[in-house]
N, C-alpha and C. Protein backbone atom coordinates (compact mmCIF):
# COMPACT_ATOMS: atom_id res chain seq x y z
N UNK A 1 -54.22 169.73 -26.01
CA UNK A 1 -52.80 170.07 -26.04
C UNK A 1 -52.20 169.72 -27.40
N UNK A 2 -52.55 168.37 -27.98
CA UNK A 2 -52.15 167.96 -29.24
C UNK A 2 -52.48 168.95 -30.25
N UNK A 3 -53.99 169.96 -30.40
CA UNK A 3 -54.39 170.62 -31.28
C UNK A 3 -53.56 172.39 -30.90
N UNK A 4 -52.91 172.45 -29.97
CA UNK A 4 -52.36 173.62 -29.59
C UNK A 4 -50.76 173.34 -30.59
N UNK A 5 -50.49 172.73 -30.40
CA UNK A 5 -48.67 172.35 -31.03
C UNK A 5 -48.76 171.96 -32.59
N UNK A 6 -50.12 171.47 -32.77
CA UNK A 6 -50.05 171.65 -34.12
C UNK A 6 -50.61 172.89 -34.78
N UNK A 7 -51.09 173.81 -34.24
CA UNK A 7 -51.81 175.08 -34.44
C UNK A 7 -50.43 176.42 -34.87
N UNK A 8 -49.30 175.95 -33.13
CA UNK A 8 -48.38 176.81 -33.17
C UNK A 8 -47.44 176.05 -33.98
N UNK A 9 -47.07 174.87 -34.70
CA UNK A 9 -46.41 174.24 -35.43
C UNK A 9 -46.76 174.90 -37.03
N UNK A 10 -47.94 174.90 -37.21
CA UNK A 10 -48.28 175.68 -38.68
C UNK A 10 -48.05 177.17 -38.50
N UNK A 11 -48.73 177.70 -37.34
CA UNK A 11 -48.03 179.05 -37.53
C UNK A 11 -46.81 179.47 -37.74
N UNK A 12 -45.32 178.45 -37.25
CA UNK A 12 -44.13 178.59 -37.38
C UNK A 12 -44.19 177.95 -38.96
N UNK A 13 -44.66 177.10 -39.49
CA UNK A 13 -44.51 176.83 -40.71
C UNK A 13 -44.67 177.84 -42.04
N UNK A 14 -45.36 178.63 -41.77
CA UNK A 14 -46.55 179.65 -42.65
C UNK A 14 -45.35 180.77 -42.07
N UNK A 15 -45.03 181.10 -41.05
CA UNK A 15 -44.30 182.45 -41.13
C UNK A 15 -43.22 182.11 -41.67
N UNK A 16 -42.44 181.31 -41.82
CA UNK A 16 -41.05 180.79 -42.57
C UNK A 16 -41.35 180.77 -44.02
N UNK A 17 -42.54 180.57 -44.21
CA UNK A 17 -42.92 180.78 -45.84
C UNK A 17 -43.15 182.18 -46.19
N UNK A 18 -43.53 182.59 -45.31
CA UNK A 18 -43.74 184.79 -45.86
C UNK A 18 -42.81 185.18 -45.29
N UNK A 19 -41.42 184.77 -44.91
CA UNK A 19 -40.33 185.60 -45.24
C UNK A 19 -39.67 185.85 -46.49
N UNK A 20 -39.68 187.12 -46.51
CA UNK A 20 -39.18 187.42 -47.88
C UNK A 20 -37.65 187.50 -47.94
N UNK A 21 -37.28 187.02 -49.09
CA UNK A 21 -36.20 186.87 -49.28
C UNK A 21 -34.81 187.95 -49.97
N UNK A 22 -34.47 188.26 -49.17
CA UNK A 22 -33.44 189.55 -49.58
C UNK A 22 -32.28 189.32 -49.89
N UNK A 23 -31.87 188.79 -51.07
CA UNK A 23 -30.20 188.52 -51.33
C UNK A 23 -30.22 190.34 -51.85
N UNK A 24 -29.06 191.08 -51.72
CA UNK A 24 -28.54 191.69 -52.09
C UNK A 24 -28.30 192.05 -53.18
N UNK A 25 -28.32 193.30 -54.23
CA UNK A 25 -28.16 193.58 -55.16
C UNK A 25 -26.93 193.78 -55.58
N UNK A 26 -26.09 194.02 -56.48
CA UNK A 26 -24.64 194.27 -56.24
C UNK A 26 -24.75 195.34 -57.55
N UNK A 27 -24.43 196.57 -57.69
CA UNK A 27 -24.67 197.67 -58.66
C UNK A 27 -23.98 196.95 -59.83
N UNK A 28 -24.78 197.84 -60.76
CA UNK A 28 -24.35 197.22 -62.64
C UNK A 28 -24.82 198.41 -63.43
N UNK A 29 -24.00 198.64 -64.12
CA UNK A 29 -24.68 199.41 -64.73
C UNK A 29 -26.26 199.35 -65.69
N UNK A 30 -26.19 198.26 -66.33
CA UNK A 30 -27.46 197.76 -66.99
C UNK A 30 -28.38 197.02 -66.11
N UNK A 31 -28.34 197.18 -64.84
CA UNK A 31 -29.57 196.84 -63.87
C UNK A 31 -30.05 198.00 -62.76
N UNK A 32 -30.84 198.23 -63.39
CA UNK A 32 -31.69 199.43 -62.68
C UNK A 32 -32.66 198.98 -61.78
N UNK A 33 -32.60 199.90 -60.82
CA UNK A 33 -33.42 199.26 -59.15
C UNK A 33 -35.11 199.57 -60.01
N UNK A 34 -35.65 198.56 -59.34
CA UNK A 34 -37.27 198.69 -59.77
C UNK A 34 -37.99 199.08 -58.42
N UNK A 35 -38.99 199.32 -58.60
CA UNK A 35 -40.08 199.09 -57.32
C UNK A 35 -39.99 197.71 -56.42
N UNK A 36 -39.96 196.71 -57.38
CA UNK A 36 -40.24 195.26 -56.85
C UNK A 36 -38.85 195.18 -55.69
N UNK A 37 -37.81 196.05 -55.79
CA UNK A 37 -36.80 195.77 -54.90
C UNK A 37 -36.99 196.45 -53.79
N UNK A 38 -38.00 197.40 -53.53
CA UNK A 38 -38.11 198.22 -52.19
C UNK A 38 -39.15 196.95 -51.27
N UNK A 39 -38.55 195.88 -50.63
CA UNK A 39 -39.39 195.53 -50.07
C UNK A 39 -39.69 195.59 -48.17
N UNK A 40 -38.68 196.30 -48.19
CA UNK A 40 -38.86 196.93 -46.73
C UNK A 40 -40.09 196.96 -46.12
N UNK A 41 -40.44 197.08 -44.89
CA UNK A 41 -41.53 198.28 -44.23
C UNK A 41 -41.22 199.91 -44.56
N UNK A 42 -42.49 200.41 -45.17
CA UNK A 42 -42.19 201.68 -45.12
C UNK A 42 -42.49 202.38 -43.79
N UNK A 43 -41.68 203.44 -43.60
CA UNK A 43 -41.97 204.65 -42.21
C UNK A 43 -42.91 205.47 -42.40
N UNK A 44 -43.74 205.39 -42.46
CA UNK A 44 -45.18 205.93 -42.27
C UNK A 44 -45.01 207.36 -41.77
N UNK A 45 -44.42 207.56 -40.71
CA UNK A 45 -43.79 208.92 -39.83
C UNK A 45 -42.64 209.43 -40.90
N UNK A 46 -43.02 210.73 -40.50
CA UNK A 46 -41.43 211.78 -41.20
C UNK A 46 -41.99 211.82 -42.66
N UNK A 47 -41.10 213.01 -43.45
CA UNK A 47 -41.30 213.62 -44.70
C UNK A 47 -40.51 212.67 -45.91
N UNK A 48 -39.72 211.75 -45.46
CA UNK A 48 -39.11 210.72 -46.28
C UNK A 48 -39.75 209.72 -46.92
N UNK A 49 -40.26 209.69 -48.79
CA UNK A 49 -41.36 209.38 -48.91
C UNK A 49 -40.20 207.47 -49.13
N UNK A 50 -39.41 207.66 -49.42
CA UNK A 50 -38.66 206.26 -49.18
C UNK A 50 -37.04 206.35 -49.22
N UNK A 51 -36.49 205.21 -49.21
CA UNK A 51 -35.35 205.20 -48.79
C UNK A 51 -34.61 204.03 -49.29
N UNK A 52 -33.33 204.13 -49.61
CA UNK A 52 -32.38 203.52 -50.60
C UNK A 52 -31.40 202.94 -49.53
N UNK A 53 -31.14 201.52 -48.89
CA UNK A 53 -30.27 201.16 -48.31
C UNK A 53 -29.01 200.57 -48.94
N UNK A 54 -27.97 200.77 -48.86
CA UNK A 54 -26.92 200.34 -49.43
C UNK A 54 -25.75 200.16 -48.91
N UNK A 55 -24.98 199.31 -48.95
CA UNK A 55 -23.76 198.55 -48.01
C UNK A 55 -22.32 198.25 -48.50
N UNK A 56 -21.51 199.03 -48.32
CA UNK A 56 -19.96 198.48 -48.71
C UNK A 56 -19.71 196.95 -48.10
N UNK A 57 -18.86 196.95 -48.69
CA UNK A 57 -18.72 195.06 -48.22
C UNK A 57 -16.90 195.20 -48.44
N UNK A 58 -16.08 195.40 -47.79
CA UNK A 58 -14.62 195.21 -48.04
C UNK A 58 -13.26 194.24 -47.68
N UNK A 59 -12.70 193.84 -48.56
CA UNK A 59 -12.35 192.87 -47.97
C UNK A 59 -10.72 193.61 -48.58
N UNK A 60 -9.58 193.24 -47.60
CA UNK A 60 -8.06 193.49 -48.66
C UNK A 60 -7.03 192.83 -47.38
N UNK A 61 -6.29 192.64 -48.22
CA UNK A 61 -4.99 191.95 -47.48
C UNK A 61 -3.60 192.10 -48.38
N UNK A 62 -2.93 191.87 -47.28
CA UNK A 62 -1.44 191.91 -47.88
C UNK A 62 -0.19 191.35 -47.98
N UNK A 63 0.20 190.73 -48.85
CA UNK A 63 1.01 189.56 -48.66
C UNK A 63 2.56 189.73 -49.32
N UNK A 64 3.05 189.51 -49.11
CA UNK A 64 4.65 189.96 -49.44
C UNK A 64 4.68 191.61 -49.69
N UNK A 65 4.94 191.43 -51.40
CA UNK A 65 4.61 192.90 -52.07
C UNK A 65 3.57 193.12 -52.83
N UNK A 66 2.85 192.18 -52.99
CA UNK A 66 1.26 192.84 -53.45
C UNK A 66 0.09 193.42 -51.87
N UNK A 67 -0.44 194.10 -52.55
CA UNK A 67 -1.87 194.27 -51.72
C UNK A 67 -2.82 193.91 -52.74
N UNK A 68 -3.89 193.73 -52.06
CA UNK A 68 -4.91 193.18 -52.79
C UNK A 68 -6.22 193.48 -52.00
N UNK A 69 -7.50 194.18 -52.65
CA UNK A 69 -8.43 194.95 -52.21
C UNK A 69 -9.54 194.28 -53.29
N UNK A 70 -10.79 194.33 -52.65
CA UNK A 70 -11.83 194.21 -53.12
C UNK A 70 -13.12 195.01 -52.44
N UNK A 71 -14.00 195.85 -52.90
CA UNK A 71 -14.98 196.39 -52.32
C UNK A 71 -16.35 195.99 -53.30
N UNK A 72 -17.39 195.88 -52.70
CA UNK A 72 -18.40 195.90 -53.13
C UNK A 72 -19.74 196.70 -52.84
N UNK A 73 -20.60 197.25 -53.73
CA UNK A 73 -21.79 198.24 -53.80
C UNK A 73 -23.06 197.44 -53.58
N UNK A 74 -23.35 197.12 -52.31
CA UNK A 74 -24.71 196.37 -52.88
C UNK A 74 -26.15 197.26 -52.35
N UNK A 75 -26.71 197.08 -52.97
CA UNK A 75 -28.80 197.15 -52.31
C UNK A 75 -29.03 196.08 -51.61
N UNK A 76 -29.84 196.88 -50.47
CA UNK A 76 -30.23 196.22 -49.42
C UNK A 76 -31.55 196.48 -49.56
N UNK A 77 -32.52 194.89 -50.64
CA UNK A 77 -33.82 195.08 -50.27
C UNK A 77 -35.07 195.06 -49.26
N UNK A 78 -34.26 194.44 -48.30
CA UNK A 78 -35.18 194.34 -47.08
C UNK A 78 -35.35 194.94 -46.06
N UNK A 79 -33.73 196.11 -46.51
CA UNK A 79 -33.74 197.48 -45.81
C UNK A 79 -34.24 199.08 -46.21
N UNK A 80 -34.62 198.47 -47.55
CA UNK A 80 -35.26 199.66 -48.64
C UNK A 80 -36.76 199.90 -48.58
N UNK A 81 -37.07 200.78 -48.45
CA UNK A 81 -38.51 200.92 -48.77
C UNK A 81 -39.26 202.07 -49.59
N UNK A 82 -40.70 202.43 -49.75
CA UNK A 82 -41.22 203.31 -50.26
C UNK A 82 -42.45 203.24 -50.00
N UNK A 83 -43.03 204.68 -49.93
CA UNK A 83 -44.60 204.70 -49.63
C UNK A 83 -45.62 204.96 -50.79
N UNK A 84 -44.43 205.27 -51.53
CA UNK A 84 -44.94 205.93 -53.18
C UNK A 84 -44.25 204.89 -54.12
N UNK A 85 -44.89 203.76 -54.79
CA UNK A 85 -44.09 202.90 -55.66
C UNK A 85 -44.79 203.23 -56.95
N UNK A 86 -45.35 204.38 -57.18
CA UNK A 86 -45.58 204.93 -58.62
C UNK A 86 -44.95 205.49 -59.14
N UNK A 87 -44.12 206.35 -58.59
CA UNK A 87 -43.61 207.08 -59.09
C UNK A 87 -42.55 207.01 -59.60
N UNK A 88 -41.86 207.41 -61.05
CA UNK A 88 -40.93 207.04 -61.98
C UNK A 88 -40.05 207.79 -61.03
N UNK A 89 -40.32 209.27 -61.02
CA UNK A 89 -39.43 210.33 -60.21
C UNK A 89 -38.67 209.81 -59.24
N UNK A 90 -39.65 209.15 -58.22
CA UNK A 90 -38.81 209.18 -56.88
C UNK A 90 -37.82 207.73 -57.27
N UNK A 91 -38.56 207.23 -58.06
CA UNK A 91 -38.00 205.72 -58.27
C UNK A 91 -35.69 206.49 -58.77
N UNK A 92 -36.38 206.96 -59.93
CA UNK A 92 -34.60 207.76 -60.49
C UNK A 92 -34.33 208.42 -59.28
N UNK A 93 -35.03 208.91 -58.16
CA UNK A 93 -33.70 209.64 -57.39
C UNK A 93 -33.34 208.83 -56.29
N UNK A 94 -33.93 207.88 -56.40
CA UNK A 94 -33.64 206.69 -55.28
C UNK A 94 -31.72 205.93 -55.97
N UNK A 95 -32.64 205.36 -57.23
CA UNK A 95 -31.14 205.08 -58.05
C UNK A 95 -29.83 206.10 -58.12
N UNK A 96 -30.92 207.09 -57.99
CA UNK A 96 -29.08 208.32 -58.13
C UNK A 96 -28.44 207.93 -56.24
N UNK A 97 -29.33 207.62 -55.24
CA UNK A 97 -28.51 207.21 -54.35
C UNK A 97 -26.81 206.03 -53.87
N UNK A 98 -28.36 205.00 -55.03
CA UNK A 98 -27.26 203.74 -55.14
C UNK A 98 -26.00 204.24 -56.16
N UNK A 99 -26.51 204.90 -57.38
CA UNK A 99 -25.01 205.49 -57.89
C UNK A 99 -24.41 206.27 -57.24
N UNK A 100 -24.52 207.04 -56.62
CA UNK A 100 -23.71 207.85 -55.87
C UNK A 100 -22.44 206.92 -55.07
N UNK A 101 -23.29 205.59 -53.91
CA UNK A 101 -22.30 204.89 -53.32
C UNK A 101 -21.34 203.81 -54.52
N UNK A 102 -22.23 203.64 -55.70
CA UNK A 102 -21.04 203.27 -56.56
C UNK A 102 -19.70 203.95 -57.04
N UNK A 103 -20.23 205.14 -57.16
CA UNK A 103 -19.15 206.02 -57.62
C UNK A 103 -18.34 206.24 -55.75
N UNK A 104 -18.61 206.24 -55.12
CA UNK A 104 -17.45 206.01 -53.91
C UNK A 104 -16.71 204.89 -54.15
N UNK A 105 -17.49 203.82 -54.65
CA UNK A 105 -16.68 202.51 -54.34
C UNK A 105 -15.06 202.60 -55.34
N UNK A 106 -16.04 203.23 -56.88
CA UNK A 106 -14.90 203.53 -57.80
C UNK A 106 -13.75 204.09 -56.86
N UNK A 107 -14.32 205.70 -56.44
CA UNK A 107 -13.21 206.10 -56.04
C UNK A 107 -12.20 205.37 -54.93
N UNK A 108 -13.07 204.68 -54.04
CA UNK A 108 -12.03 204.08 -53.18
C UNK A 108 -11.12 203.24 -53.81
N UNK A 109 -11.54 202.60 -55.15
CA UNK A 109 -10.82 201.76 -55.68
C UNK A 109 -8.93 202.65 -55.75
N UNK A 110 -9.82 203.96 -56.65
CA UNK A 110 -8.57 205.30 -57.57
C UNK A 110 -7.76 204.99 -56.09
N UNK A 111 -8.30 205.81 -54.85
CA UNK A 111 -7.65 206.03 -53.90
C UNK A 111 -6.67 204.85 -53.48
N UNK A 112 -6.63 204.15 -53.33
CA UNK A 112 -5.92 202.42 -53.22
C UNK A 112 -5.25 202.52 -54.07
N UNK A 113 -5.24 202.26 -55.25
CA UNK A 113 -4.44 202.24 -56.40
C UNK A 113 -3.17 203.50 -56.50
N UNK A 114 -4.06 204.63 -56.05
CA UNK A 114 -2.91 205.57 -56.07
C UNK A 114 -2.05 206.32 -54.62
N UNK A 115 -2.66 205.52 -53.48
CA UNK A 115 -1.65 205.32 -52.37
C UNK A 115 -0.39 204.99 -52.11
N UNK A 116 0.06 205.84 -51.23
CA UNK A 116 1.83 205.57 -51.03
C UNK A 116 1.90 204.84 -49.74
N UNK A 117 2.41 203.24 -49.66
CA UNK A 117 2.46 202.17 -48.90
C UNK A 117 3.52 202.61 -48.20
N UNK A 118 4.02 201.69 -46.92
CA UNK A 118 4.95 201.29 -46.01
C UNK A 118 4.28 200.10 -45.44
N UNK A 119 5.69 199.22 -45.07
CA UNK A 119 4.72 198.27 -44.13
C UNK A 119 4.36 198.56 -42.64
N UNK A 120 4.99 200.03 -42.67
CA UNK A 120 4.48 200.58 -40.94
C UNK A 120 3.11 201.26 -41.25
N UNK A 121 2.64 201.65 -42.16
CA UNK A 121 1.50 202.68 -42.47
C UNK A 121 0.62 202.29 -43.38
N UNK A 122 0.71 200.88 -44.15
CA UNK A 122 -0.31 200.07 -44.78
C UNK A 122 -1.62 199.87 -44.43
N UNK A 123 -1.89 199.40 -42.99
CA UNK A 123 -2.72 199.42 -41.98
C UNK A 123 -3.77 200.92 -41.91
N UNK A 124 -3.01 201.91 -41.29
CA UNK A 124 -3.55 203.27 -41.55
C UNK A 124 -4.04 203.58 -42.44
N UNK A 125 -3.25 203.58 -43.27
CA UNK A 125 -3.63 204.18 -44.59
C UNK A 125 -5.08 203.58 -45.54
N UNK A 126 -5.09 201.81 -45.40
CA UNK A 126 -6.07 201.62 -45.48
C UNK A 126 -7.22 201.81 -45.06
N UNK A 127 -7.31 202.48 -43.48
CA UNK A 127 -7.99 202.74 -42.46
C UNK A 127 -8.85 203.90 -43.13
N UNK A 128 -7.86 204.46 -42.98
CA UNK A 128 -7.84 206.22 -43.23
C UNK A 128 -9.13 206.33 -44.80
N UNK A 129 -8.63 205.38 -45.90
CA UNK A 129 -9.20 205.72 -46.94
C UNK A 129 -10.56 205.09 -47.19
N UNK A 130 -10.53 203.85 -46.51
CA UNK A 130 -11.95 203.48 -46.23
C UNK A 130 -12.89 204.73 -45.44
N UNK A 131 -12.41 204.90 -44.13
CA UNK A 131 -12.98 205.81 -43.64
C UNK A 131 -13.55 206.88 -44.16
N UNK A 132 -12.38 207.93 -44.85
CA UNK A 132 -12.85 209.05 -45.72
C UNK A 132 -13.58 208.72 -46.89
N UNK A 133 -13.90 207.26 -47.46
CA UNK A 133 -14.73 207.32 -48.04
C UNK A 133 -16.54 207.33 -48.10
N UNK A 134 -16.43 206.57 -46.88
CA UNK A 134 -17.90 206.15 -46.14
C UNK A 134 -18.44 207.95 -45.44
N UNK A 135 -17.19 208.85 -45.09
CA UNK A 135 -17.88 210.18 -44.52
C UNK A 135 -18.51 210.59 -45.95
N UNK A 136 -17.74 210.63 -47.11
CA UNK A 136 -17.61 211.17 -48.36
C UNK A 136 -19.05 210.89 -48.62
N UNK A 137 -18.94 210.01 -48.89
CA UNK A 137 -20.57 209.10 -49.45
C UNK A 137 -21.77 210.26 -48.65
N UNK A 138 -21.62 210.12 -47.25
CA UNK A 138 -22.50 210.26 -46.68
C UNK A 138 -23.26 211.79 -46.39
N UNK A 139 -21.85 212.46 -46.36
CA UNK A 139 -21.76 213.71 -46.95
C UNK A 139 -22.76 214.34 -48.14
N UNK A 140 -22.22 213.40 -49.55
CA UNK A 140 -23.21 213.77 -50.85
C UNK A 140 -23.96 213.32 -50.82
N UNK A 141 -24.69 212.06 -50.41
CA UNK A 141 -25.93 211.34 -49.93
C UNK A 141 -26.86 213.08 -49.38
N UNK A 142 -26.32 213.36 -48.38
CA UNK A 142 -27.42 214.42 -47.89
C UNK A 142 -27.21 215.35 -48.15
N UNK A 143 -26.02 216.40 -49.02
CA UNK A 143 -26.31 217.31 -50.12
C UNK A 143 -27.03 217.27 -51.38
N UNK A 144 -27.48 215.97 -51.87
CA UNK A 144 -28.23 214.98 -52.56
C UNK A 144 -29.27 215.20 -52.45
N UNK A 145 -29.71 214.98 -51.41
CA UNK A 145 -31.08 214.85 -50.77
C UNK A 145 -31.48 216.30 -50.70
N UNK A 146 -30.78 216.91 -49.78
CA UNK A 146 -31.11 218.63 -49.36
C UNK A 146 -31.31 219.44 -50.67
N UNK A 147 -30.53 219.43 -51.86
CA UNK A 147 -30.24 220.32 -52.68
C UNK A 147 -31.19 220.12 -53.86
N UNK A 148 -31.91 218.50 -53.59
CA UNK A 148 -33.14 218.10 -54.68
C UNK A 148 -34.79 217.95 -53.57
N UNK A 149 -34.72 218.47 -52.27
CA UNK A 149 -35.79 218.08 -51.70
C UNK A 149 -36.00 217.10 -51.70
N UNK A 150 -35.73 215.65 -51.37
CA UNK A 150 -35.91 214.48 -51.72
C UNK A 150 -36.25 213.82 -53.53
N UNK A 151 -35.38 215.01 -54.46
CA UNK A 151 -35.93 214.50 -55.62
C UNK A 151 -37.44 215.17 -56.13
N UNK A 152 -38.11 216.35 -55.20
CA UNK A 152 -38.98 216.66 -55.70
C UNK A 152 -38.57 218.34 -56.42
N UNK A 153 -37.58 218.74 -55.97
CA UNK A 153 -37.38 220.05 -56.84
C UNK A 153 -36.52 219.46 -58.59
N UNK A 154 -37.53 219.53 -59.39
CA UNK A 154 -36.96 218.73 -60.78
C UNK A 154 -35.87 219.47 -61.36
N UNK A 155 -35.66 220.73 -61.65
CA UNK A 155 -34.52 220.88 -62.41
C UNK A 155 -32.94 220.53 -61.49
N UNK A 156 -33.12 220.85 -60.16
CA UNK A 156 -32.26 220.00 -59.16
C UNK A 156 -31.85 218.83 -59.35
N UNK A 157 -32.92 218.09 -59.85
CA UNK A 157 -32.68 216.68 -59.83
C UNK A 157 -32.47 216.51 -60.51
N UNK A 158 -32.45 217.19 -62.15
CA UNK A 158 -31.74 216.88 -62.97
C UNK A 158 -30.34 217.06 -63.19
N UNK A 159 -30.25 218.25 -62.77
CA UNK A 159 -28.56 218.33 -63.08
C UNK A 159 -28.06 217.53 -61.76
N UNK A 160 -28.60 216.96 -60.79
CA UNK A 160 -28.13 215.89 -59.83
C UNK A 160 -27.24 214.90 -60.84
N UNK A 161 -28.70 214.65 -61.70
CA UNK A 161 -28.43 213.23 -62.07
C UNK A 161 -27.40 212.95 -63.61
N UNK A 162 -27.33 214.11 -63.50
CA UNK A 162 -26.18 214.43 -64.98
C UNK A 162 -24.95 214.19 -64.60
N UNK A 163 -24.62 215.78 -62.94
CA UNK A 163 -23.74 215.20 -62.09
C UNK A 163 -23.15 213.86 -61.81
N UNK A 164 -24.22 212.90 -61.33
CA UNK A 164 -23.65 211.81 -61.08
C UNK A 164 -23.29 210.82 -61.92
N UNK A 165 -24.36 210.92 -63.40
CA UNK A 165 -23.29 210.53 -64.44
C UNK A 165 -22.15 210.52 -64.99
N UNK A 166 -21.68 211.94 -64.56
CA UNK A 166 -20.20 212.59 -64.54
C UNK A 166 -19.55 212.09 -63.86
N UNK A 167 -19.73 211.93 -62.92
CA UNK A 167 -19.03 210.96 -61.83
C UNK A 167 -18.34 209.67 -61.95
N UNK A 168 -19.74 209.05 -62.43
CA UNK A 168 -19.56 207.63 -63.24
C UNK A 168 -18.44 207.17 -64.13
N UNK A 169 -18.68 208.41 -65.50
CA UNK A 169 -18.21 208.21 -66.51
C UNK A 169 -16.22 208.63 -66.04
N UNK A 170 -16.01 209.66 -65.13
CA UNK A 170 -15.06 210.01 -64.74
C UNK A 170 -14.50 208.85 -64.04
N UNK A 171 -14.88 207.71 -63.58
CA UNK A 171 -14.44 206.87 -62.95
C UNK A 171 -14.12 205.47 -63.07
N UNK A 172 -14.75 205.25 -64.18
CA UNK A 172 -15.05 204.30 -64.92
C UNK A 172 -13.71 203.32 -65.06
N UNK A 173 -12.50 204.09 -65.53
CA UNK A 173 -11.75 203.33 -65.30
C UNK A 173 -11.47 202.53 -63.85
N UNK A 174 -11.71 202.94 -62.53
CA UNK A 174 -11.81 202.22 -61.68
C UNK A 174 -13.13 201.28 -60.95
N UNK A 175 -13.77 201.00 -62.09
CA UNK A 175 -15.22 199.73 -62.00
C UNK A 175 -14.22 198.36 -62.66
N UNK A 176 -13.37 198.18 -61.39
CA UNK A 176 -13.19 196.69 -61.18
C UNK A 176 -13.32 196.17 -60.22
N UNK A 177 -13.42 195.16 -60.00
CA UNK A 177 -14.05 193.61 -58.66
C UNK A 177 -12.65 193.94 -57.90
N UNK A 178 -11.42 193.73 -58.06
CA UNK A 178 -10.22 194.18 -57.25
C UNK A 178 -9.42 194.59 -57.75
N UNK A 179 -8.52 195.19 -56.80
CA UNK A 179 -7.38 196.14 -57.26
C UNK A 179 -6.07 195.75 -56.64
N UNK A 180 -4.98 195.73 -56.97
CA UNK A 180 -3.73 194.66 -56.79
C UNK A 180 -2.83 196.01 -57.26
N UNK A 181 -2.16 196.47 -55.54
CA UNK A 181 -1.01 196.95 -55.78
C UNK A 181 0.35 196.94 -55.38
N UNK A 182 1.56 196.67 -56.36
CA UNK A 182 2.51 196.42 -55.48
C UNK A 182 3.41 197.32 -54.26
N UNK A 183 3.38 196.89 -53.31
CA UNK A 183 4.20 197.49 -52.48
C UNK A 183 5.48 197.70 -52.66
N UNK A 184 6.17 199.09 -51.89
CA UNK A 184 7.57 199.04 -51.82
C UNK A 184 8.35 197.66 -51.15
């Protein structure tokens, strides 16, 4: 019995050591997703040779006459995976995913910033624009996908990825950590 509890005592020891550790990525422009971050299980099943997980994180409140909003873009490595980690290709159209939800985040920022408040419709309205942003995302996420074959039709994927530079660069003014607006 003594050699059973220390048997299942190391096995609980040893699996707490091969968990891998997934803090979250938070988008940058000068940090580009690598291979080493897909550490998911890959899906073996289906034509999806991998997959880009990524997570809004929002936080805002409102206090007299300011509002005050913060959203964040992160990678989710332990929800990401790939079956193909050679490839440069799939690797850039994986990243054009995570930019894509950056450039939502921008815009949700624009959208906030250039909202018309009440304190009866503050609530909503925040509702409303979070909401339409997460369909938005999800929307070009799979015109994304559909219109490049997963990144394997190349001239597709290039002007994808020009596109979403455009995006970027169009938005740029709203790549800040929070946004502070005053209310009526």
């Amino acid at each position: 019995m003594k050699h059973v509890f220390t048997i299942l005592l190391l096995g609980f020891t040893l699996t707490a050591f091969a968990q891998v550790k997934c803090d979250s990525i938070i988008w940058k422009a000068d940090r580009k997703l690598t291979w080493g971050d897909f550490q998911g299980e890959p899906v073996l099943s289906g034509m999806v040779a991998a997959k880009t997980h990524y997570d809004f994180v929002r936080t805002w409140a409102a206090h007299g006459f300011t509002l005050k909003t913060k959203m964040v873009c992160s990678f989710n490595p332990c929800k990401s995976w790939s079956r193909n980690k050679k490839s440069d290709n799939l690797l850039a159209h994986e990243q054009g995913h995570f930019d894509i939800a950056e450039y939502f985040r921008r815009l949700y920022n624009k959208r906030v910033a250039e909202a018309t408040y009440s304190k009866s419709t503050i609530v909503s309205v925040m509702k409303s624009i979070y909401q339409n942003i997460n369909t938005e995302c999800e929307t070009m996420q799979e015109n994304y996908d559909t219109q490049t074959t997963h990144g394997l039709t190349k001239d597709k994927q290039v002007e994808w990825l020009q596109k979403i530079a455009g995006l970027l660069d169009a938005t740029k003014p709203f790549d800040q950590e929070e946004v502070e607006v005053k209310l009526p």
